[in-house]
Protein backbone atom coordinates (compact mmCIF):
# COMPACT_ATOMS: atom_id res chain seq x y z
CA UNK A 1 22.88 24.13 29.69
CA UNK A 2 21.55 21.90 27.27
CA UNK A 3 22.30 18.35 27.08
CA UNK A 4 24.21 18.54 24.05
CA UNK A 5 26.89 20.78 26.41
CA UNK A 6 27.35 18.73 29.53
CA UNK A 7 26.64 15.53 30.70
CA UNK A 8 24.85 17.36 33.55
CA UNK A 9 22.18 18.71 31.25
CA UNK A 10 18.65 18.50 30.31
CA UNK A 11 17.52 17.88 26.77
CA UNK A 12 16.95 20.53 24.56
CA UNK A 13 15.23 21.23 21.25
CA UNK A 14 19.14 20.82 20.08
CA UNK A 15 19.76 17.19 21.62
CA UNK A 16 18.13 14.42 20.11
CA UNK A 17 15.82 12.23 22.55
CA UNK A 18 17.56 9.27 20.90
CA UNK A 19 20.63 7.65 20.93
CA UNK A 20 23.07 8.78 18.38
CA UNK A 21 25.91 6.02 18.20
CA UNK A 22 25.41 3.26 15.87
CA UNK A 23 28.22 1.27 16.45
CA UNK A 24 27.35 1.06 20.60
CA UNK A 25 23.40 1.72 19.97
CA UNK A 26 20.75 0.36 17.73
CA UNK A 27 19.56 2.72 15.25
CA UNK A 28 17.23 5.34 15.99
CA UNK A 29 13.55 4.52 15.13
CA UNK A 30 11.97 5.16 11.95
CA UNK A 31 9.36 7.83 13.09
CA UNK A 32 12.37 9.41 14.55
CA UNK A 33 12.79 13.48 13.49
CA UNK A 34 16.08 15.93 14.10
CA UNK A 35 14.79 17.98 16.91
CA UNK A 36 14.21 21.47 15.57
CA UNK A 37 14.03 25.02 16.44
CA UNK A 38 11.07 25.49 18.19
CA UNK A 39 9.30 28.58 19.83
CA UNK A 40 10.66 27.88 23.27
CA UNK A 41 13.70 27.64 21.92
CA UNK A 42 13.90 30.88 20.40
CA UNK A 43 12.50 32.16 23.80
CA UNK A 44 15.06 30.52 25.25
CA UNK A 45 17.97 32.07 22.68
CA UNK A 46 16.33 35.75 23.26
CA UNK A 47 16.50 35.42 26.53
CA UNK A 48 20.16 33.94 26.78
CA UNK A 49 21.70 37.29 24.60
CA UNK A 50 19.99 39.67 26.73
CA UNK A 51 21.46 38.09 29.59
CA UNK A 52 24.57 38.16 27.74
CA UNK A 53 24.69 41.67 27.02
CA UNK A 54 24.01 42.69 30.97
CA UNK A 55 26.30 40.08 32.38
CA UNK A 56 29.02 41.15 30.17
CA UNK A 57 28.65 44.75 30.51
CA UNK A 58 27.91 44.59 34.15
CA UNK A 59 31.06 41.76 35.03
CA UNK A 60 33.67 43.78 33.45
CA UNK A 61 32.77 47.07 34.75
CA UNK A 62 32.99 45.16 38.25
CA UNK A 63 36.16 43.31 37.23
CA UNK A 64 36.56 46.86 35.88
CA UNK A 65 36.17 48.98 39.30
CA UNK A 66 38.11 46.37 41.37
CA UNK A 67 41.19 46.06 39.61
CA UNK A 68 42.06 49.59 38.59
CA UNK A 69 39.07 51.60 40.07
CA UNK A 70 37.61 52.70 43.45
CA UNK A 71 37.29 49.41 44.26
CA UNK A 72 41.16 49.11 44.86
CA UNK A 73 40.79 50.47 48.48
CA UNK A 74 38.78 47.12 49.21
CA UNK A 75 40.87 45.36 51.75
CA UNK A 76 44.15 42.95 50.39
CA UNK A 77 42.47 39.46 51.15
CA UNK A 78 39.11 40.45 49.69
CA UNK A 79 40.31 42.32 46.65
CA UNK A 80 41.33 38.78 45.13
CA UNK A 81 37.78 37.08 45.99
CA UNK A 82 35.94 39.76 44.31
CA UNK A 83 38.27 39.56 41.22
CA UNK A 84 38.34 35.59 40.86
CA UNK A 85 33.94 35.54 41.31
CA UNK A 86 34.07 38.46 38.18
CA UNK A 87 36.19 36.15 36.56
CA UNK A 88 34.21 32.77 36.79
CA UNK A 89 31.28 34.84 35.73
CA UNK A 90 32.80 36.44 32.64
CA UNK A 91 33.50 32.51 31.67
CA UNK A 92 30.10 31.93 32.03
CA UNK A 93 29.46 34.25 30.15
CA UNK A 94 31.36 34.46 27.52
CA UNK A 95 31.32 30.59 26.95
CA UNK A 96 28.39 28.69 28.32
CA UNK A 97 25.84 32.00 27.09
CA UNK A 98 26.93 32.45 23.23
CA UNK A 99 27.35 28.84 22.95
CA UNK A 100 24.04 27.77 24.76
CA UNK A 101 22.26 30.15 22.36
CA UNK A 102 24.06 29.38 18.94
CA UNK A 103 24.05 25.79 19.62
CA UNK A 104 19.52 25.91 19.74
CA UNK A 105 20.00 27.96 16.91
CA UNK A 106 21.92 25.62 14.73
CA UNK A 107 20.32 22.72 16.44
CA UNK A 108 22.84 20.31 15.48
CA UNK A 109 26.89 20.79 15.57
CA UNK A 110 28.87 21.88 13.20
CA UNK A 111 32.57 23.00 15.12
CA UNK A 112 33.78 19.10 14.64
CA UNK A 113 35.10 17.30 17.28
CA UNK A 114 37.93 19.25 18.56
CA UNK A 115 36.15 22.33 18.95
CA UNK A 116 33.08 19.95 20.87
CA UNK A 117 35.79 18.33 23.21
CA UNK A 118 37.20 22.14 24.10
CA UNK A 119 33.95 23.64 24.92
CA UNK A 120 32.06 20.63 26.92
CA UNK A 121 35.58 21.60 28.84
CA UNK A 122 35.34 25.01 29.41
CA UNK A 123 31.97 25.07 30.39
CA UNK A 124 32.05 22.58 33.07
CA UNK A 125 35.19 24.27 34.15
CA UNK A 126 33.37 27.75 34.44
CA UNK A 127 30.37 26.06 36.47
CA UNK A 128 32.68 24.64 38.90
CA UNK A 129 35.23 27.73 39.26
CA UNK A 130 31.84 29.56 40.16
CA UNK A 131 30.86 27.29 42.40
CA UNK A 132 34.25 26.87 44.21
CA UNK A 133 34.98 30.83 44.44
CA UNK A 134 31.76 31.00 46.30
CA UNK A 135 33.04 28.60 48.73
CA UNK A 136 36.37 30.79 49.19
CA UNK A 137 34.20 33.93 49.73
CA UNK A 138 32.35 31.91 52.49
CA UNK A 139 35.05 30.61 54.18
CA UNK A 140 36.97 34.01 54.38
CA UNK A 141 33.74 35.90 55.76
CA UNK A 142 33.64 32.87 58.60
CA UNK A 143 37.50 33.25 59.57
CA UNK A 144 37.22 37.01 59.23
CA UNK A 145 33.94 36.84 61.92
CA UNK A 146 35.08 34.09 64.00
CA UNK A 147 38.48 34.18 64.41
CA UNK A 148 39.03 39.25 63.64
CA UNK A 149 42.54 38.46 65.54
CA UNK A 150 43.72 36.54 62.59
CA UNK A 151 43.88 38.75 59.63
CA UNK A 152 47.32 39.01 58.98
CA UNK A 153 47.18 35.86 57.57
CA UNK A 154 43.66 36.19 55.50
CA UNK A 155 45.83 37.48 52.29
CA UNK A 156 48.29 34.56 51.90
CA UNK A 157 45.19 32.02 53.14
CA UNK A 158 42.77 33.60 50.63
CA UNK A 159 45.54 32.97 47.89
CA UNK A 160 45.81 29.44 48.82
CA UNK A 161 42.22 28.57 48.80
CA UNK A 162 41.82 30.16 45.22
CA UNK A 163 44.38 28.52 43.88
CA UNK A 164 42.58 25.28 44.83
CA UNK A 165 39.59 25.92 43.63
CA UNK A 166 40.77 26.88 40.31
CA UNK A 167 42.95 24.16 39.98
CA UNK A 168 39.88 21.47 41.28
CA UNK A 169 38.04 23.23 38.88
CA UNK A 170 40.42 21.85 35.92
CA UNK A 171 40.87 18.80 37.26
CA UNK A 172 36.99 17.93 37.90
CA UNK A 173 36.41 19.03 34.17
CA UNK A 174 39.21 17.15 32.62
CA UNK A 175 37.34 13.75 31.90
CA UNK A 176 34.86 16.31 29.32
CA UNK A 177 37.63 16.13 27.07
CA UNK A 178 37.34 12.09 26.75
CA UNK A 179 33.40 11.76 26.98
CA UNK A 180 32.13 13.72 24.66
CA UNK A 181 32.63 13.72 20.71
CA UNK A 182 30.55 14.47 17.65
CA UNK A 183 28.56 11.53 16.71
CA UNK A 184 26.59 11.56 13.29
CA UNK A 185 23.79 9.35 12.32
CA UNK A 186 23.70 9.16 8.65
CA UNK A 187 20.58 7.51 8.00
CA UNK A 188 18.84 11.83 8.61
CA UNK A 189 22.10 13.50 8.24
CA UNK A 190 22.05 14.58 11.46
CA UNK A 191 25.59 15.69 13.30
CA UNK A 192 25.56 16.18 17.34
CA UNK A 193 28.20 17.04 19.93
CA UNK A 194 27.08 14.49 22.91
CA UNK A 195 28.25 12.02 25.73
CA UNK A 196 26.49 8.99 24.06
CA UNK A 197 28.98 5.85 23.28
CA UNK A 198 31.50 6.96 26.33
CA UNK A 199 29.00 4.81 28.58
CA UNK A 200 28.57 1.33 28.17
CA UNK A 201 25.41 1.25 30.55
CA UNK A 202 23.32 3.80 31.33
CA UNK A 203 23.24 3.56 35.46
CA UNK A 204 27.48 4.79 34.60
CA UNK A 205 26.17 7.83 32.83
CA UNK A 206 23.90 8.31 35.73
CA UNK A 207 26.62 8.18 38.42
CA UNK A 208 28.96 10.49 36.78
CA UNK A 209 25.91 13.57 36.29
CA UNK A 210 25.52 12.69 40.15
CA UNK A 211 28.67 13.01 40.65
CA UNK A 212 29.45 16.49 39.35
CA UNK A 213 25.82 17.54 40.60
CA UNK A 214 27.22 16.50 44.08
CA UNK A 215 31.07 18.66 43.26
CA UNK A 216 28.96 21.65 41.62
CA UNK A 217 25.87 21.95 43.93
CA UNK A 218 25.69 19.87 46.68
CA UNK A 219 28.93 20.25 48.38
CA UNK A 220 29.34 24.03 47.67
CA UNK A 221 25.89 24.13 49.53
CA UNK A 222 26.67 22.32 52.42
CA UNK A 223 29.91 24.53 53.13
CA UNK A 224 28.39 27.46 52.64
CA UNK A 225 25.45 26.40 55.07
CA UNK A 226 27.93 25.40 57.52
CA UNK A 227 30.05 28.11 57.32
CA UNK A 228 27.41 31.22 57.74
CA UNK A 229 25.39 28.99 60.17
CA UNK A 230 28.25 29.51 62.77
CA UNK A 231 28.95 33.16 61.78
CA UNK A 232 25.20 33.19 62.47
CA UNK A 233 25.18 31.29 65.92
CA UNK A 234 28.56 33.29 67.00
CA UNK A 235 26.38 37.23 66.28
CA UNK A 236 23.57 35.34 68.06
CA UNK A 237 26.12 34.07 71.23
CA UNK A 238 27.71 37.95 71.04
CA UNK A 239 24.26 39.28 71.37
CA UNK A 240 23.35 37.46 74.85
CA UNK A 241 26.46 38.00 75.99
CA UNK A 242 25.94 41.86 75.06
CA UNK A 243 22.75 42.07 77.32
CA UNK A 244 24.15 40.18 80.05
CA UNK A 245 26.91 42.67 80.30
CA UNK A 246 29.71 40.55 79.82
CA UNK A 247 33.18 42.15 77.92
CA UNK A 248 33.66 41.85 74.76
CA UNK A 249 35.87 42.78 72.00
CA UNK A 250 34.18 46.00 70.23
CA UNK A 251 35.81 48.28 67.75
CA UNK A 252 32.40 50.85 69.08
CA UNK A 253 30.15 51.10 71.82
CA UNK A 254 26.80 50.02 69.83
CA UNK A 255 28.44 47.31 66.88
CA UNK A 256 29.05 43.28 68.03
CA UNK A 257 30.97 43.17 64.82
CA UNK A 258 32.65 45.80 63.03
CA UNK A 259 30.13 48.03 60.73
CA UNK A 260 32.15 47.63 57.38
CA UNK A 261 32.55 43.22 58.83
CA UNK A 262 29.40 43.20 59.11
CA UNK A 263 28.15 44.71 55.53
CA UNK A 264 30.71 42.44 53.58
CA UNK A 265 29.10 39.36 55.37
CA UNK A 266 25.46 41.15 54.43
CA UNK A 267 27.05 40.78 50.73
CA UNK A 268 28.22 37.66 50.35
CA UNK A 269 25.04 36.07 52.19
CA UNK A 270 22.83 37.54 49.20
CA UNK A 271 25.41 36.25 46.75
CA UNK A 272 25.18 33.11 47.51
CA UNK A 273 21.93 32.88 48.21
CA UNK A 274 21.17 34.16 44.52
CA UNK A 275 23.36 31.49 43.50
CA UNK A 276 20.82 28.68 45.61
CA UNK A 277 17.85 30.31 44.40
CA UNK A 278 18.93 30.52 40.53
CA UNK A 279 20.30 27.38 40.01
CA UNK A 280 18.10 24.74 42.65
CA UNK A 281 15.12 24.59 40.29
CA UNK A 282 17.23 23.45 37.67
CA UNK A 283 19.56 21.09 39.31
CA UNK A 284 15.88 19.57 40.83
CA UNK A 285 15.13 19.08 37.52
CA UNK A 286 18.28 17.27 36.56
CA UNK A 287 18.04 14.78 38.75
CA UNK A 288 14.67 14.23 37.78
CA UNK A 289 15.49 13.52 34.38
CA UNK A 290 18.45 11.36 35.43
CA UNK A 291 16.51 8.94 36.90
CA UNK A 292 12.83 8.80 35.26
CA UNK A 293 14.19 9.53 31.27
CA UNK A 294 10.15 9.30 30.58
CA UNK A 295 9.97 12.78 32.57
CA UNK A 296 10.59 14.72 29.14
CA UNK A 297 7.10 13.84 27.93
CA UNK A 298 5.06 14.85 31.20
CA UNK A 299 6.69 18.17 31.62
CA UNK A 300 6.31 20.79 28.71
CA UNK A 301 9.28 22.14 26.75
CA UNK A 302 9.36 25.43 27.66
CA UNK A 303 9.92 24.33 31.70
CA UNK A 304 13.18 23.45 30.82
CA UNK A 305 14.16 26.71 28.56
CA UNK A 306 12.86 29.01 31.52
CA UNK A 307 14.95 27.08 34.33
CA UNK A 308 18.13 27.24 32.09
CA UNK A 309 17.60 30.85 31.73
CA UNK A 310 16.66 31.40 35.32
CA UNK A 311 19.86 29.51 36.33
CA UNK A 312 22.10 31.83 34.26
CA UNK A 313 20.60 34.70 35.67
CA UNK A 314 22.69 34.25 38.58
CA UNK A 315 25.75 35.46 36.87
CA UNK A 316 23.96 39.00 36.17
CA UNK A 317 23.31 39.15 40.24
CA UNK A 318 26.63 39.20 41.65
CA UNK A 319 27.49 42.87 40.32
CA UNK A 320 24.12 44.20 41.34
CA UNK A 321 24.53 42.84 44.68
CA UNK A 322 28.37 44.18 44.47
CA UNK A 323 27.01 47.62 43.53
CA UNK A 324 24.64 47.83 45.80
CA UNK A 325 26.46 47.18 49.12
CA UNK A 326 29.68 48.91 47.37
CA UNK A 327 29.39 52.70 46.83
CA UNK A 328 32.87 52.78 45.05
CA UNK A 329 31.62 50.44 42.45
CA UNK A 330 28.48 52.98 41.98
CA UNK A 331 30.95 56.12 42.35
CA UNK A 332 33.34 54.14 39.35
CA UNK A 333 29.92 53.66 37.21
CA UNK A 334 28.51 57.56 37.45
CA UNK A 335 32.02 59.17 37.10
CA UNK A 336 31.94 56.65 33.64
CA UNK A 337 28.62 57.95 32.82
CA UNK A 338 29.47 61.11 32.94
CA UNK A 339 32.59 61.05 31.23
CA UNK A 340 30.89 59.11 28.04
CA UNK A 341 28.20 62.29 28.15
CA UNK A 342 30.27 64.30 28.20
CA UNK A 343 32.55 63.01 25.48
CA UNK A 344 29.80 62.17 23.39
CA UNK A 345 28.09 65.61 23.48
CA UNK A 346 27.94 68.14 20.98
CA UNK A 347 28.53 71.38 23.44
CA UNK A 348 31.78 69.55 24.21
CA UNK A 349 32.51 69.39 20.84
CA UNK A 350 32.30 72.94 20.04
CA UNK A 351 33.67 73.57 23.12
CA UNK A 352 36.59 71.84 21.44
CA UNK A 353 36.58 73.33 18.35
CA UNK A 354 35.99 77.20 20.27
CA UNK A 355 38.48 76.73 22.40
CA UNK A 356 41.92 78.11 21.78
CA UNK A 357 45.26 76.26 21.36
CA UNK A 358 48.31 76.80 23.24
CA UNK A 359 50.05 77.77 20.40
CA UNK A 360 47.84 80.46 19.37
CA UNK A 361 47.72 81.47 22.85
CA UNK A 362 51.73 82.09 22.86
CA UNK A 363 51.64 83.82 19.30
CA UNK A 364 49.18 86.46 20.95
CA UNK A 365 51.03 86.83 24.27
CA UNK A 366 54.25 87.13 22.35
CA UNK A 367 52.56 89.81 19.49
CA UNK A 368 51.81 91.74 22.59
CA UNK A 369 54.80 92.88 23.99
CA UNK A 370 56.31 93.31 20.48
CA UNK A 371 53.08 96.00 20.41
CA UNK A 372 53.96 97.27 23.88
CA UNK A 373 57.42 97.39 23.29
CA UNK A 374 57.04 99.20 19.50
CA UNK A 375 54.93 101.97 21.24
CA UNK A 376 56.79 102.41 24.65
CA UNK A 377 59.87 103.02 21.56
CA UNK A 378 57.07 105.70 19.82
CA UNK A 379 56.67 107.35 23.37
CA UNK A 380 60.75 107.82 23.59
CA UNK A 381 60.99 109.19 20.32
């Protein structure tokens, strides 16, 4: 996420260190150069399509398994989660990824201002929509633990809460469509897609990045804390009461919490903690940058490449953490191995080709008992 795509980004080798406005700046200096395409940048662009390829293969085989595969028999109020986190990881990446990496490879923009308006959109709105789903999938694991009585009601509740976070996800995205713009600076011929000129001071810049790093990470973070803190505490509470013999609720005689409960909650605590651990380096770094600007000539270049590409390897995690607690989503990917061997084979090809039709089939059967019926005539005669 390079500065030139959000306002909550870190420069890149494709966003100039320099203002780019004229008519709200002064001009940029004369030992001023374009920024170019530099070897951490096309680390950085390797990197990104690789994790491309995997995330996209690996999200809609998920998306994939869940919506017409195995993964159907998962139960009615978690179906939806699982569908809606696929989702808001295909977005990422199909829009922040190919963008991200064209964008350092072009260096400056050339989709014009429409096209720069649409996308700072979209991706902002796919960072959030992760963020929020996450959220969902938190607070459904705590009702489901805390309050097992109640799960009648998880399907239409689960509904709800997506619905929200989808629609605060367009709403907290929105103002991308009036902040950034392509600004040119003719004096290098240089065109950008950037935030610079929507702020008249820079401390207003500053307070909106803190505000969406507050909405995206810092919020989302705090729920989620809260949330599998208690589901923590109320295992630990069912626990002493389990060795000092009091009664309790128990679907068997050995499990505090249902077995298949308790490896759902065993999944979503390793998704979101992939999501903390991918994406806190960077944010760290962001607010870093937002306040000492002069950061960008202590640290090296290739620090900030590596934490945007550790960041989006979160989206790649949440169907390997799927697959791995899910054996329908494995069953779904060997039975689709198999069939594309199998397909793709050339003994089932001359199998193919070998085998007989139907209607060559009938011609024999039927050629028969005209010969059986011509010499049972012969015998008569």
């Amino acid at each position: 996420m390079s500065e030139n795509v959000s306002s909550l980004a870190l420069p890149s080798s494709s966003a100039p260190p320099a203002p780019l406005n004229a008519s709200q700046f002064p001009p940029p200096p004369a030992d001023w150069e374009p920024p170019s395409f530099t070897r951490a940048a096309q680390f950085r662009v390797g990197a990104t399509f690789l994790l491309f390829a995997f995330a996209a293969c690996s999200n809609v085989a998920l998306l994939t398994s869940v919506w017409c595969g195995r993964g159907r028999r998962l139960s009615s109020h978690l179906r939806p989660l699982m569908l809606s986190l696929a989702s808001a990881d295909l977005m990422m990446t199909f829009v922040v990824m190919p963008l991200d990496a064209v964008w350092n490879i072009t260096v400056q923009w050339y989709g014009g201002d429409a096209l720069c308006k649409l996308l700072s959109f979209l991706k902002l709105f796919a960072m959030h929509a992760s963020a929020f789903i996450l959220v969902v999938i938190s607070l459904d694991r705590h009702h489901a633990i805390l309050h097992p009585l109640d799960a009648l009601s998880a399907h239409h509740r689960n509904r709800c809460m997506l619905l929200l976070a989808w629609s605060l996800s367009l709403l907290l995205a929105s103002p991308q469509l009036f902040i950034f713009r392509t600004i040119r600076v003719d004096s290098v011929d240089f065109t950008q897609c950037a935030s610079h000129g929507s702020f008249s001071h820079r401390w207003q810049e500053t307070v909106y990045n803190m505000f969406h790093f507050i909405t995206l990470y810092v919020i989302p973070l705090l729920m989620m804390s809260c949330c599998y803190s208690r589901i923590l505490l109320h295992i630990n509470q069912q626990h002493l009461q389990d060795k000092a013999g009091e009664s309790h609720l128990r679907r068997s005689g050995t499990d505090i919490i249902p077995k298949a409960r308790m490896k759902t909650l065993k999944m979503t605590v390793v998704i979101v903690l992939s999501f903390i651990v991918c994406w806190t380096p960077y944010y760290l770094l962001g607010i870093w940058y937002w306040f000492q600007p002069d950061m960008l000539r202590v640290t090296p270049e290739y620090v900030h490449h590596a934490l945007f590409v550790f960041g989006n390897l979160n989206t790649c995690c949440d169907p390997l953490i799927y697959g791995f607690y899910t054996p329908s989503f494995r069953a779904d990917l060997a039975a689709l191995c198999r069939r594309t061997k199998s397909d793709a084979s050339p003994r089932s090809l001359d199998r193919m080709s070998a085998r007989p039709r139907r209607s060559d089939l009938s011609l024999n059967q039927n050629m028969q008992k005209v010969f059986s019926v011509v010499s049972g005539v012969q015998k008569l005669h």
